[in-house]
C-alpha atoms as a PDB file:
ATOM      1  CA  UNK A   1     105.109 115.349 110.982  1.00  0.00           C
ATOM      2  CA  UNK A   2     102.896 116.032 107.978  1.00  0.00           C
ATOM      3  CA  UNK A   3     103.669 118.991 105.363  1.00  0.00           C
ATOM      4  CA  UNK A   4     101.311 120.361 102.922  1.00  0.00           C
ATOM      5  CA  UNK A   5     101.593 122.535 100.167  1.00  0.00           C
ATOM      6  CA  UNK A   6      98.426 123.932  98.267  1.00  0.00           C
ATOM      7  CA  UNK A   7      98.796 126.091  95.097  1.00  0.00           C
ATOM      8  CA  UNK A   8      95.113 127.716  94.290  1.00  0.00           C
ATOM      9  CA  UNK A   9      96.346 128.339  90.326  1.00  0.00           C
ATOM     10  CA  UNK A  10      99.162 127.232  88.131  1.00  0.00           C
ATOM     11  CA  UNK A  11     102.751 127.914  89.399  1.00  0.00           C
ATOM     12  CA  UNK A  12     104.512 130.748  87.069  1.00  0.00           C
ATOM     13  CA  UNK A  13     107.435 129.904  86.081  1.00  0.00           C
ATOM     14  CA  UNK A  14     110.038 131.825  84.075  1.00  0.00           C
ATOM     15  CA  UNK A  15     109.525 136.258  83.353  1.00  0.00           C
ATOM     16  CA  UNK A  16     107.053 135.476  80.839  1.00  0.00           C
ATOM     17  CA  UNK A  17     104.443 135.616  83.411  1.00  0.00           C
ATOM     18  CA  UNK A  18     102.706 132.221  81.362  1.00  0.00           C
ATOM     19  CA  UNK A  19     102.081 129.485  83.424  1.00  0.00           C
ATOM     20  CA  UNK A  20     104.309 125.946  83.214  1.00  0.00           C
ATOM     21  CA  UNK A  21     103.613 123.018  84.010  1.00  0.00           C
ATOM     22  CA  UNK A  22     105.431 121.922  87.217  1.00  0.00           C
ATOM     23  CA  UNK A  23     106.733 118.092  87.466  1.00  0.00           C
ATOM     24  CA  UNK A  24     105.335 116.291  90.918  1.00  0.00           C
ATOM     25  CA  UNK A  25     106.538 112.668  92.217  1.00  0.00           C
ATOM     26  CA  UNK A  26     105.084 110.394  94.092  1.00  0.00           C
ATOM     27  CA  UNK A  27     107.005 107.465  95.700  1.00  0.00           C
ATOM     28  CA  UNK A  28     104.871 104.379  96.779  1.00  0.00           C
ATOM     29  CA  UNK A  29     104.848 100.596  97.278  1.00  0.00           C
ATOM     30  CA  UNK A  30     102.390  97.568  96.091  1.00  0.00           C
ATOM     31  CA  UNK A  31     102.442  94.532  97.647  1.00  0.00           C
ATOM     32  CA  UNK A  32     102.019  92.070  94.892  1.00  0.00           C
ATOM     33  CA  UNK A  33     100.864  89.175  96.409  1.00  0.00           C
ATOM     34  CA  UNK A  34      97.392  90.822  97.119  1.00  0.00           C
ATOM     35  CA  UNK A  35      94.470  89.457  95.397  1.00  0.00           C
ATOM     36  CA  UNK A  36      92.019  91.847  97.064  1.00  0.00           C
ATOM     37  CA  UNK A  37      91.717  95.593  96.466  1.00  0.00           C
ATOM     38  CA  UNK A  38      94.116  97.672  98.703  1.00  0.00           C
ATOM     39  CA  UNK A  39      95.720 101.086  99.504  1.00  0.00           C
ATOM     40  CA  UNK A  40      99.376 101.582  98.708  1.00  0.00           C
ATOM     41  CA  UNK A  41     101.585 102.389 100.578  1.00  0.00           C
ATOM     42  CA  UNK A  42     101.744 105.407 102.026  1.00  0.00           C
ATOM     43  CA  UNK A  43      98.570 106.181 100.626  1.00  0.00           C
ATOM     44  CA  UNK A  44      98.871 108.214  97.651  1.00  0.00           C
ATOM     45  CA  UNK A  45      95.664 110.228  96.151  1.00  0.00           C
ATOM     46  CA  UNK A  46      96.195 112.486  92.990  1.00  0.00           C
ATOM     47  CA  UNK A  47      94.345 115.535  92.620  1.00  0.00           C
ATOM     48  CA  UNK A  48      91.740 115.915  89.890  1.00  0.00           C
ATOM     49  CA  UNK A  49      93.528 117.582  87.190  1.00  0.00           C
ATOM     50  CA  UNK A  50      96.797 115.430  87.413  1.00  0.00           C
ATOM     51  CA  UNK A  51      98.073 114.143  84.049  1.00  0.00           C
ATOM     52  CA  UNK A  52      99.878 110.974  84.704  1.00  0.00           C
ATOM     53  CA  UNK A  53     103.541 111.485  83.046  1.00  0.00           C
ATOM     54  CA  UNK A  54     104.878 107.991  83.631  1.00  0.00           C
ATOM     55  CA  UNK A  55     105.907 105.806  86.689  1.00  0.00           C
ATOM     56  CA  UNK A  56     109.035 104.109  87.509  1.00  0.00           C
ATOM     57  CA  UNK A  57     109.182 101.127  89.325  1.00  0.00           C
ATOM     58  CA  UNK A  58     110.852  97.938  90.187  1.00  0.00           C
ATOM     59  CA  UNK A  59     109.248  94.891  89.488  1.00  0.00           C
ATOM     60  CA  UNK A  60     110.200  92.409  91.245  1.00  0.00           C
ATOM     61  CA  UNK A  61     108.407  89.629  92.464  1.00  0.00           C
ATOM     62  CA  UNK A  62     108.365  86.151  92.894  1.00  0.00           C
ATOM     63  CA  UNK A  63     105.894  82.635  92.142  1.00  0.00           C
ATOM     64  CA  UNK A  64     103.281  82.895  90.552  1.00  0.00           C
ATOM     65  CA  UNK A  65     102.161  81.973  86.941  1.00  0.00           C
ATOM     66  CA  UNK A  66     102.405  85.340  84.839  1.00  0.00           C
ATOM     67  CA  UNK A  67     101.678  87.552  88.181  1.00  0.00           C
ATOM     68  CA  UNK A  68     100.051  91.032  87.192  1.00  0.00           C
ATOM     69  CA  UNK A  69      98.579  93.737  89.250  1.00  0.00           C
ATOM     70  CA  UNK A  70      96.046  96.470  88.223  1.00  0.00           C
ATOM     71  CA  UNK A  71      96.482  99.813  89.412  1.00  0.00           C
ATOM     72  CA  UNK A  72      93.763 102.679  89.741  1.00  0.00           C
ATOM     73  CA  UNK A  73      91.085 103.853  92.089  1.00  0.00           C
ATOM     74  CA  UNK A  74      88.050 102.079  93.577  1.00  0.00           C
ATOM     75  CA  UNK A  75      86.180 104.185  90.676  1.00  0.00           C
ATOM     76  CA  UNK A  76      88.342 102.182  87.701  1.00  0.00           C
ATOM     77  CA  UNK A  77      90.786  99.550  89.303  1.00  0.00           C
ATOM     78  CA  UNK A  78      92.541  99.462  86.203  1.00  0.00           C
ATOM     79  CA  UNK A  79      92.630 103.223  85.236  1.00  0.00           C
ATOM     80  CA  UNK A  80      96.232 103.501  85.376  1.00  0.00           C
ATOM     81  CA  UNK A  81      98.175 100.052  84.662  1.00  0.00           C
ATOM     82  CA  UNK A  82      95.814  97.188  83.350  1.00  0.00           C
ATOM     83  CA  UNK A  83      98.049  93.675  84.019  1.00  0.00           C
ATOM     84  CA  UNK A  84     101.110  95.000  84.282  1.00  0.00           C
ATOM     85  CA  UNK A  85     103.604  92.372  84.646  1.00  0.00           C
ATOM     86  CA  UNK A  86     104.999  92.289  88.478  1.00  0.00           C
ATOM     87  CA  UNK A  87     108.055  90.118  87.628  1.00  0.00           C
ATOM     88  CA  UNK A  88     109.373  92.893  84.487  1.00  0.00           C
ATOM     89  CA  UNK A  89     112.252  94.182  86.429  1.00  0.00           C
ATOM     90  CA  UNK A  90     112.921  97.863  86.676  1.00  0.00           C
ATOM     91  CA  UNK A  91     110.587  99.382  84.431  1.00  0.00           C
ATOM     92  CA  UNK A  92     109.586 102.855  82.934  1.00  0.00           C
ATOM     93  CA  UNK A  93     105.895 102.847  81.776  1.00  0.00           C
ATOM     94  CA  UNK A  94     105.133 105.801  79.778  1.00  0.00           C
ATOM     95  CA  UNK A  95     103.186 106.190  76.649  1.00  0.00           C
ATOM     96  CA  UNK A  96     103.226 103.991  74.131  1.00  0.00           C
ATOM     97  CA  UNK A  97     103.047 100.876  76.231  1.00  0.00           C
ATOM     98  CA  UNK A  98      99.593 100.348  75.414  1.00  0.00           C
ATOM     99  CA  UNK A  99      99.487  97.066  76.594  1.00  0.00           C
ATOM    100  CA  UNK A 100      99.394  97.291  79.917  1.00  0.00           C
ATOM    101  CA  UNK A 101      98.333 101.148  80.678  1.00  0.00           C
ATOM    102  CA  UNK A 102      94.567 101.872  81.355  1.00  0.00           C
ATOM    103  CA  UNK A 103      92.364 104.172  80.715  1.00  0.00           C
ATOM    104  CA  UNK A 104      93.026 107.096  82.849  1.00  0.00           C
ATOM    105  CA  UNK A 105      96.721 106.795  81.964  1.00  0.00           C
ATOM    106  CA  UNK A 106      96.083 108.809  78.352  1.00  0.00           C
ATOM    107  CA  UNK A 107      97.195 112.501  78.582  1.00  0.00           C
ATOM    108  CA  UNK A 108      94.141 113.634  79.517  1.00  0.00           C
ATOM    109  CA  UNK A 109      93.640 115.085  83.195  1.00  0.00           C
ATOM    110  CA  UNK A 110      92.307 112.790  85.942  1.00  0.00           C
ATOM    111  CA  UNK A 111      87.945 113.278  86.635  1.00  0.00           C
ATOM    112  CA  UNK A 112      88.059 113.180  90.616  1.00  0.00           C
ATOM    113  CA  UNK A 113      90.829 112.724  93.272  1.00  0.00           C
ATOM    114  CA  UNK A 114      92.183 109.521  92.835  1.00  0.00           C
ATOM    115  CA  UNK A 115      93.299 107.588  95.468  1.00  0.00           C
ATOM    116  CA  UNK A 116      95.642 104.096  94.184  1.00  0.00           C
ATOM    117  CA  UNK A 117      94.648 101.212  95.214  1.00  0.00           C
ATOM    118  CA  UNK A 118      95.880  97.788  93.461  1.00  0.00           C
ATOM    119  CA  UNK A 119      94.777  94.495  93.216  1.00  0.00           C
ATOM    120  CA  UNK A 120      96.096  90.965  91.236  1.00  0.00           C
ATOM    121  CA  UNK A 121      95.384  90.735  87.782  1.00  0.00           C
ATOM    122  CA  UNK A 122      94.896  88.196  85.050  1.00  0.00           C
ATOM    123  CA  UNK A 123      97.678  86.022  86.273  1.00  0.00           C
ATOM    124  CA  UNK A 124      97.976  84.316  89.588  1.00  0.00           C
ATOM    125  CA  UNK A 125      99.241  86.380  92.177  1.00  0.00           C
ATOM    126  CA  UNK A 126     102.661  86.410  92.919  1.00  0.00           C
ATOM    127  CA  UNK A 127     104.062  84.711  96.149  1.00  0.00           C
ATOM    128  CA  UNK A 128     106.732  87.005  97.296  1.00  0.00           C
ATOM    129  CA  UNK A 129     107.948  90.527  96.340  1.00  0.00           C
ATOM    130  CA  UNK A 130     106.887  94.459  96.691  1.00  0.00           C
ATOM    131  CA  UNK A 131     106.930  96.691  93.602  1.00  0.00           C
ATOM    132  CA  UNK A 132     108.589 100.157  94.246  1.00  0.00           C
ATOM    133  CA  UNK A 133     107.256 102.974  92.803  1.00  0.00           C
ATOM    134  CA  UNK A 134     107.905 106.916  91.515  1.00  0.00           C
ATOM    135  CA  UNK A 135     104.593 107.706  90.141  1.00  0.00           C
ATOM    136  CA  UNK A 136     105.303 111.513  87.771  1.00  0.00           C
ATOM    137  CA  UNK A 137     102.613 113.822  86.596  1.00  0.00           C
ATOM    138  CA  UNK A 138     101.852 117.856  86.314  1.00  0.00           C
ATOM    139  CA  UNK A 139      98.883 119.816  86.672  1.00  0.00           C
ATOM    140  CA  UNK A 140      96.306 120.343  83.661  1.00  0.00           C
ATOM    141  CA  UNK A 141      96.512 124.493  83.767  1.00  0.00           C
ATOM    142  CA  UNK A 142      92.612 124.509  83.539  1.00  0.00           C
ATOM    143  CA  UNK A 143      91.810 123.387  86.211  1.00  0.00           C
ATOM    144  CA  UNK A 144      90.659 125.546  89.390  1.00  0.00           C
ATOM    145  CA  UNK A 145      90.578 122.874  91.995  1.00  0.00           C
ATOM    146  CA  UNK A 146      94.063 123.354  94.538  1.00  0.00           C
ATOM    147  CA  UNK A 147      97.026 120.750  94.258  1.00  0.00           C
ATOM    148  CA  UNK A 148      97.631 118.959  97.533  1.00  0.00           C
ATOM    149  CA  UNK A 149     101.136 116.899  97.889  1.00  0.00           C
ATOM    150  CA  UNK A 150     101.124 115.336 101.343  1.00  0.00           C
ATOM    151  CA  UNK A 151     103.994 113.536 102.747  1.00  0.00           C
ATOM    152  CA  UNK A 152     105.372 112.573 106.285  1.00  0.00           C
ATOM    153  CA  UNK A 153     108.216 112.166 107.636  1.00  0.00           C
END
């Protein structure tokens, strides 16, 4: 069964009456041996307005010759992780790892819906492994458009 849950402005937090910003996690897989663009899984689109906080994620995979992975939308397939190295173990990206983060993934709200899809990198793909993922972010307080967080059971 499918839940929704739609909020039309920010969430008020607190007896200020100011808006805050409310944390939201999504959890999601890559498949790292894929050298064509896919979907993760579940699928996983962000609203337009999400600022991308950090993910977490488990890096694990195997072969391969410096596997990495790109992570975005079909609009910029690199807009959030640009080679991010599948094999680094459990791994917090957040600012400052400027390496491997893309363009998208700077503080600034996300233009459109964005829904992830991945795909190899500079490396050769990897021969075994799935990366697990907690993707953070909140919601940019300007913007009108509603939040959706779907999930199913």
């Amino acid at each position: 069964m499918a839940t929704s849950t739609r909020f039309r402005s920010p969430i008020i937090v607190g007896r200020n009456g100011q808006a805050n910003p409310v944390s939201h996690t999504v959890y999601f897989a890559i498949d790292v041996t894929s050298a064509v663009e896919v979907a993760v899984v579940p699928a996983v689109t962000l609203p337009k307005g999400a600022i991308v906080d950090c993910i977490i994620m488990d890096a694990s995979s195997t072969g391969g010759t410096n596997p990495t992975i790109l992570l975005g939308d079909t609009t910029n397939t690199n807009g959030l992780l640009d080679n991010f190295p599948t094999d680094d173990g459990e791994t917090v990206v957040q600012f400052g790892r400027a390496t491997v983060i893309g363009s998208e993934f700077d503080n600034t709200p996300l233009p459109r819906d964005y829904t992830l899809v991945h795909l190899g990198g500079s490396g050769t793909d990897a021969t075994g492994g799935v990366m697990s993922c907690h993707l953070m972010y909140h919601m940019d307080h300007n913007t009108a458009d509603a939040i959706t967080d779907s999930s199913s059971e």
